[in-house]
C-alpha atoms as a PDB file:
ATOM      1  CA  UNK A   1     136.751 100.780  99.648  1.00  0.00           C
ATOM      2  CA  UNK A   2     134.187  98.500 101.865  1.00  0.00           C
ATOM      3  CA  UNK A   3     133.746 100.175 105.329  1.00  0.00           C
ATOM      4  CA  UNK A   4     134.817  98.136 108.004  1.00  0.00           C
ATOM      5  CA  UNK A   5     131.949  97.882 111.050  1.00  0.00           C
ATOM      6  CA  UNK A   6     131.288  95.212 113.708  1.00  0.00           C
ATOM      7  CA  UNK A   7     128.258  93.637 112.954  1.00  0.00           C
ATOM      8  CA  UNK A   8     125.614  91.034 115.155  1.00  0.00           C
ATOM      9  CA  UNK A   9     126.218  88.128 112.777  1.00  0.00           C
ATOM     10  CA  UNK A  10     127.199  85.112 114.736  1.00  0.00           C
ATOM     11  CA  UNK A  11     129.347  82.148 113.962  1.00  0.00           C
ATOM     12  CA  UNK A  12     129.529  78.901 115.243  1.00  0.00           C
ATOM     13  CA  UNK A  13     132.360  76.137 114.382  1.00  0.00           C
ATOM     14  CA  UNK A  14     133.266  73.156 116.282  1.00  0.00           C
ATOM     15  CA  UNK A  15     136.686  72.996 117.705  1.00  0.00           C
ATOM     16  CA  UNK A  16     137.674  70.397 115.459  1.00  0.00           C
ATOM     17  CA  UNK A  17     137.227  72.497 112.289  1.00  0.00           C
ATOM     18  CA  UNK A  18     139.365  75.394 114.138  1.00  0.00           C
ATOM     19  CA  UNK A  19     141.893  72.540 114.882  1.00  0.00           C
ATOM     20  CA  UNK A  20     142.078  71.209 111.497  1.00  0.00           C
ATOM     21  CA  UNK A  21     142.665  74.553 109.876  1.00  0.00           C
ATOM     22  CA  UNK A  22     145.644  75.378 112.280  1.00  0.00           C
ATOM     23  CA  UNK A  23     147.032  71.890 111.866  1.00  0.00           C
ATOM     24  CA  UNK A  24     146.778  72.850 108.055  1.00  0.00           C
ATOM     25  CA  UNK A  25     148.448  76.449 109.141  1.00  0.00           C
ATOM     26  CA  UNK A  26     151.346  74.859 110.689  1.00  0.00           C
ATOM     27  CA  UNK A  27     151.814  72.783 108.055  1.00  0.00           C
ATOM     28  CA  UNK A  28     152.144  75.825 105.296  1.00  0.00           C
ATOM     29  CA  UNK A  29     154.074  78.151 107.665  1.00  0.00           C
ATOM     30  CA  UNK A  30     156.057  80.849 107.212  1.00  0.00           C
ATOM     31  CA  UNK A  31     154.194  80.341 104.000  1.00  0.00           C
ATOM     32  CA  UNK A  32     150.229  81.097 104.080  1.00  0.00           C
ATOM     33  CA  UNK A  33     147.947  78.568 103.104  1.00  0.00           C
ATOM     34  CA  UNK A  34     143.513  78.468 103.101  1.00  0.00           C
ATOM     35  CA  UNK A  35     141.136  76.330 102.000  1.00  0.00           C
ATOM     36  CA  UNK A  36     137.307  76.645 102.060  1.00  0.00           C
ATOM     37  CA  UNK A  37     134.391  77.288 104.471  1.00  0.00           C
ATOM     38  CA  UNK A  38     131.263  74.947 103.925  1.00  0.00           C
ATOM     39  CA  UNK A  39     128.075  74.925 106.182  1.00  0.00           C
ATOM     40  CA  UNK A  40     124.973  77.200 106.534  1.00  0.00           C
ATOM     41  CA  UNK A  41     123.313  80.055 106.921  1.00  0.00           C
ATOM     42  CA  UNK A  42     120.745  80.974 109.814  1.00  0.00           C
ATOM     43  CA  UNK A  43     116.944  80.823 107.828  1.00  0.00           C
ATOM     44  CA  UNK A  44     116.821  84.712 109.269  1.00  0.00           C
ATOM     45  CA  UNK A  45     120.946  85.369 108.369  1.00  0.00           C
ATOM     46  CA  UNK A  46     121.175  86.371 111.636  1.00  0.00           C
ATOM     47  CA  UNK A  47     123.865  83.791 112.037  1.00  0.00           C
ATOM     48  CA  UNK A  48     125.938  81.169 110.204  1.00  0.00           C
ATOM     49  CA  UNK A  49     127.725  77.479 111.440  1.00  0.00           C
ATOM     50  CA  UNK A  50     131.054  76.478 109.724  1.00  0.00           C
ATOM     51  CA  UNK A  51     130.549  72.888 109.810  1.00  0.00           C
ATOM     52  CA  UNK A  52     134.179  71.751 107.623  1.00  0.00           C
ATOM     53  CA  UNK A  53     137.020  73.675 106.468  1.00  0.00           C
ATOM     54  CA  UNK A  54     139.184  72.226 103.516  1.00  0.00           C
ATOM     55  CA  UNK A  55     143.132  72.251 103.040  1.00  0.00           C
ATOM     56  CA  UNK A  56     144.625  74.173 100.140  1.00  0.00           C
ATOM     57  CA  UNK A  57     144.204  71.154  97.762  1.00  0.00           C
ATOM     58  CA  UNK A  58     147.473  68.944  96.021  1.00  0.00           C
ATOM     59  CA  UNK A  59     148.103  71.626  93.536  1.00  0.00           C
ATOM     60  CA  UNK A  60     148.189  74.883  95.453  1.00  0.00           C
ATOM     61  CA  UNK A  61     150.921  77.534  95.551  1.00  0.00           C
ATOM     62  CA  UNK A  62     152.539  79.022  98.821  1.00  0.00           C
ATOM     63  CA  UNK A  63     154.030  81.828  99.010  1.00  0.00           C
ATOM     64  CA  UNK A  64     155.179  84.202 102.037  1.00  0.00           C
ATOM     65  CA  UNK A  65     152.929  86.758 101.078  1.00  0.00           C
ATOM     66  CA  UNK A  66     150.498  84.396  99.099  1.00  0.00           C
ATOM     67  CA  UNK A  67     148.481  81.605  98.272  1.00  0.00           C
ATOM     68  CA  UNK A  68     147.404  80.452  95.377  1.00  0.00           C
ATOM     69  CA  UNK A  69     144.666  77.644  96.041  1.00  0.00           C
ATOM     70  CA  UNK A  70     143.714  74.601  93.527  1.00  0.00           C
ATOM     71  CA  UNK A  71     140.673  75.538  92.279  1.00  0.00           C
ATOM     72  CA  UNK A  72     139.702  72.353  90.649  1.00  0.00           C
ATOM     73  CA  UNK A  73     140.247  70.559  94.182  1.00  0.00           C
ATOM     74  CA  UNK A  74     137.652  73.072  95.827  1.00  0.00           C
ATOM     75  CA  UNK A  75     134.976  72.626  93.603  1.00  0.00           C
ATOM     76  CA  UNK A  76     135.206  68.781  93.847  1.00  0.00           C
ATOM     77  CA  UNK A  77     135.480  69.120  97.812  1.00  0.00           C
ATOM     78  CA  UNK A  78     132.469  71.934  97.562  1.00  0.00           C
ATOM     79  CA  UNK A  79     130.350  69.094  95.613  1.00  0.00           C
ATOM     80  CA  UNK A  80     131.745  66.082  97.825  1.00  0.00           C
ATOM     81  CA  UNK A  81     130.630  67.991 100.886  1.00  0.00           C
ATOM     82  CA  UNK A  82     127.046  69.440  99.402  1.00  0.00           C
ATOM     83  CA  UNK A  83     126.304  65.943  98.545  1.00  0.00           C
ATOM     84  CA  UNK A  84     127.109  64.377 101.900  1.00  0.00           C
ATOM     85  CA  UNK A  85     124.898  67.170 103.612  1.00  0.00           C
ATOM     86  CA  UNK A  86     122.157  65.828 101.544  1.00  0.00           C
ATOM     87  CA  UNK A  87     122.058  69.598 100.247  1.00  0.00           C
ATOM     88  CA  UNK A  88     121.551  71.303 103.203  1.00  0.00           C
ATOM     89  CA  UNK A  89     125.297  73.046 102.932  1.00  0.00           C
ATOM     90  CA  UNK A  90     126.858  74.958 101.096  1.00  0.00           C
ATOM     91  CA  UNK A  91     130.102  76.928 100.201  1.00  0.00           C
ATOM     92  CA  UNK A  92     130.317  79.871 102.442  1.00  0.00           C
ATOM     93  CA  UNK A  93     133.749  81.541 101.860  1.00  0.00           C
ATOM     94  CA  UNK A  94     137.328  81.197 102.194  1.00  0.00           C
ATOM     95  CA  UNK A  95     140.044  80.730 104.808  1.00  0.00           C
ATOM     96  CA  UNK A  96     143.631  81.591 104.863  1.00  0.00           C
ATOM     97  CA  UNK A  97     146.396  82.570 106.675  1.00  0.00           C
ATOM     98  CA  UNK A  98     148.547  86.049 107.187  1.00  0.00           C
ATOM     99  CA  UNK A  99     151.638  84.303 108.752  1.00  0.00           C
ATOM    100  CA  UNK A 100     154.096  86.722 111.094  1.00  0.00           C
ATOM    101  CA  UNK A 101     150.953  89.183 111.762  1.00  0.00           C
ATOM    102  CA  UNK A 102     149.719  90.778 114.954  1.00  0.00           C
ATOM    103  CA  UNK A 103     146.140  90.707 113.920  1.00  0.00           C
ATOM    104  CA  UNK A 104     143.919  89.520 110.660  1.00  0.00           C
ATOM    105  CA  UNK A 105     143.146  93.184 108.420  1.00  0.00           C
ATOM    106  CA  UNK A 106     141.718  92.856 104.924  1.00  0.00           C
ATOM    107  CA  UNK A 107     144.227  93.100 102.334  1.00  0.00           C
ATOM    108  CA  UNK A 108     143.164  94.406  99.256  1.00  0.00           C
ATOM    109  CA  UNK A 109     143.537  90.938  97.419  1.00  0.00           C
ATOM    110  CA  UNK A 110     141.194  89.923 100.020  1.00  0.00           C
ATOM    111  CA  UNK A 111     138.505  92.257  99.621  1.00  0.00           C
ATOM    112  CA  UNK A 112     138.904  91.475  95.624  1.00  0.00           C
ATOM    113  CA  UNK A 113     138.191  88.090  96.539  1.00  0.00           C
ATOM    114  CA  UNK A 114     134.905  88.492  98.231  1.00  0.00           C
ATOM    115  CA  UNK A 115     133.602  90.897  96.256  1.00  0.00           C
ATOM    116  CA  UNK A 116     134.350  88.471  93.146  1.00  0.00           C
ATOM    117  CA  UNK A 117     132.792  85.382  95.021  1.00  0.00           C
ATOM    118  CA  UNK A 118     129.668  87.965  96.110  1.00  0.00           C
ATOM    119  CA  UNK A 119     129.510  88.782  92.290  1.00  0.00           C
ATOM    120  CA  UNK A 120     129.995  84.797  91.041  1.00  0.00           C
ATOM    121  CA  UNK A 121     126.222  83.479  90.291  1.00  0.00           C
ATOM    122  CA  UNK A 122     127.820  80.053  90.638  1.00  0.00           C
ATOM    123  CA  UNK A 123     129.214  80.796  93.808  1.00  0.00           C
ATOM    124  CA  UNK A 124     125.814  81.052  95.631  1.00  0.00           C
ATOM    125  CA  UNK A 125     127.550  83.174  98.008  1.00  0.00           C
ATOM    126  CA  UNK A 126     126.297  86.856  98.110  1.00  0.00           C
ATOM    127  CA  UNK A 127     127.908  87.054 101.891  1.00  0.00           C
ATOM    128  CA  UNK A 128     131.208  85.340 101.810  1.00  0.00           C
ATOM    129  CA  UNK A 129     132.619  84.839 104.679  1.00  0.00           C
ATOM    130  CA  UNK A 130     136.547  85.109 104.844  1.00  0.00           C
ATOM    131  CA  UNK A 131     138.428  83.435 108.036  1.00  0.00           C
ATOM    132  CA  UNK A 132     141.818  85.092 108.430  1.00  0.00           C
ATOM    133  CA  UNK A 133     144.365  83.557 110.680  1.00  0.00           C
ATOM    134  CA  UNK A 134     146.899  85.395 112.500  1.00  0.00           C
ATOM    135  CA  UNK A 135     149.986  84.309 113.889  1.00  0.00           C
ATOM    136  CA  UNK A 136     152.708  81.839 114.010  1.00  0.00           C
ATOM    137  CA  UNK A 137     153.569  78.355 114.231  1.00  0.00           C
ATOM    138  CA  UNK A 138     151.266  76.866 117.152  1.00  0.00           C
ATOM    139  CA  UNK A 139     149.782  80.632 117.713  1.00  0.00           C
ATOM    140  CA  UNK A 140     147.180  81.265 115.083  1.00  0.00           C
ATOM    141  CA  UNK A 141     144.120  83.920 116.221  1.00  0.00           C
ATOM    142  CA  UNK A 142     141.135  83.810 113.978  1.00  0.00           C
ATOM    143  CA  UNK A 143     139.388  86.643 113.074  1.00  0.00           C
ATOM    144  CA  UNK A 144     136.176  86.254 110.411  1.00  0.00           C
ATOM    145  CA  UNK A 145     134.822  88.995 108.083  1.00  0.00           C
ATOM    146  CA  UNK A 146     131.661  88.743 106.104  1.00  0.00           C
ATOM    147  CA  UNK A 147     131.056  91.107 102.745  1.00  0.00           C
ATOM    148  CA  UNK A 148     127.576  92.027 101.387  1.00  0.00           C
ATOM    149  CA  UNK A 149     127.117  93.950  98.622  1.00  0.00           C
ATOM    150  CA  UNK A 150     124.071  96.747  98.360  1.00  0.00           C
ATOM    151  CA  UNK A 151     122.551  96.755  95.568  1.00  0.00           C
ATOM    152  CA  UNK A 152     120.672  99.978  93.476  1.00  0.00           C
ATOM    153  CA  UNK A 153     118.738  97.467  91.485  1.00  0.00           C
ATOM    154  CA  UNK A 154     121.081  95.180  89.768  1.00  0.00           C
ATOM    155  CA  UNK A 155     123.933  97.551  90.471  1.00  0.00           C
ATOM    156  CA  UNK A 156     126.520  97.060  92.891  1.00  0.00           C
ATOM    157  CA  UNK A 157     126.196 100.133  95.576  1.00  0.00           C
ATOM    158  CA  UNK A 158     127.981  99.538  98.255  1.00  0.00           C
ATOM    159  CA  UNK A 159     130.281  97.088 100.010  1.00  0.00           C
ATOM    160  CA  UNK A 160     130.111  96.538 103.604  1.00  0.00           C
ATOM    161  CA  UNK A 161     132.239  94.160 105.293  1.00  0.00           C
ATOM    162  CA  UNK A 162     131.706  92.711 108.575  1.00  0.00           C
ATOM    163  CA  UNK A 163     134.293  91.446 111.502  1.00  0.00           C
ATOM    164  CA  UNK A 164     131.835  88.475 112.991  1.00  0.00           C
ATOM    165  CA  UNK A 165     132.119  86.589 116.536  1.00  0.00           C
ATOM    166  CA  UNK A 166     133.234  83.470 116.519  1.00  0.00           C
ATOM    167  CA  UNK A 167     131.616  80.936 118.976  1.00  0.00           C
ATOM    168  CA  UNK A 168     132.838  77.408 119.250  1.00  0.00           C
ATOM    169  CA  UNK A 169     129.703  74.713 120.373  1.00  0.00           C
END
């Protein structure tokens, strides 16, 4: 199981991406709902800016203890929005919701996820980043994780995910 450590990684998002994903949040609850993260990493990782979010896409699922997002939808958004940037972005993680909770923990499906999208060559995204928003209808609390896997040569060693501030510019 990853250990769970506060790290110096920073984030930055404007408040309009924050806004959009709990107008998205609202829309979903008591089901959960996500989308994807797109921006940029710091050229020393020190810190990484969440320039859009996505919606769950036409074809999602909700579900009170689940989402199932449309897949097809996020890779046409991912390209959409890498082409726009003029290639300077790119897909950073994942964003959903945990509707009716006190604060945003890992689930195990969660931790799945980024390790699979850490793993995924096509992905391009060996530190996912996974916002998690906590709450309720007009009182969602962010709270961002980051995984990166260790690596013994080309074996996976050990998984160490990150809680990350969140600064709004």
């Amino acid at each position: 199981m990853p250990t769970l450590l506060r790290s110096n990684v920073k984030v930055w998002t404007q408040q309009s991406v924050l806004d959009y994903i709990e107008t998205e949040s609202d829309r979903a609850f008591p089901n959960e709902t996500g989308g994807i993260l797109f921006g940029y990493w710091s050229s020393d990782e020190s810190g990484v800016v969440i320039l859009h979010a996505t919606g769950p896409g036409p074809d999602a699922r909700h579900r009170s203890f689940g989402f199932t997002p449309d897949a097809a939808y996020h890779e046409a958004e991912v390209a959409r929005l890498y082409s726009l940037s003029n290639r300077r972005g790119t897909y950073l993680g994942d964003w959903h919701t945990h509707p009716n909770c006190t604060f945003a923990a890992l689930s195990r499906r969660d931790r799945r996820t980024m390790r699979t999208i850490a793993r995924c060559k096509e992905a391009r995204a060996p530190r996912p980043l996974m916002l998690l928003l906590s709450g309720e209808l007009g009182n969602w609390h962010p709270t961002i994780w980051c995984m990166r896997i260790k690596r013994l040569g080309r074996l996976p060693l050990f998984h160490d995910t990150h809680c990350l501030a969140l600064t709004i510019y």
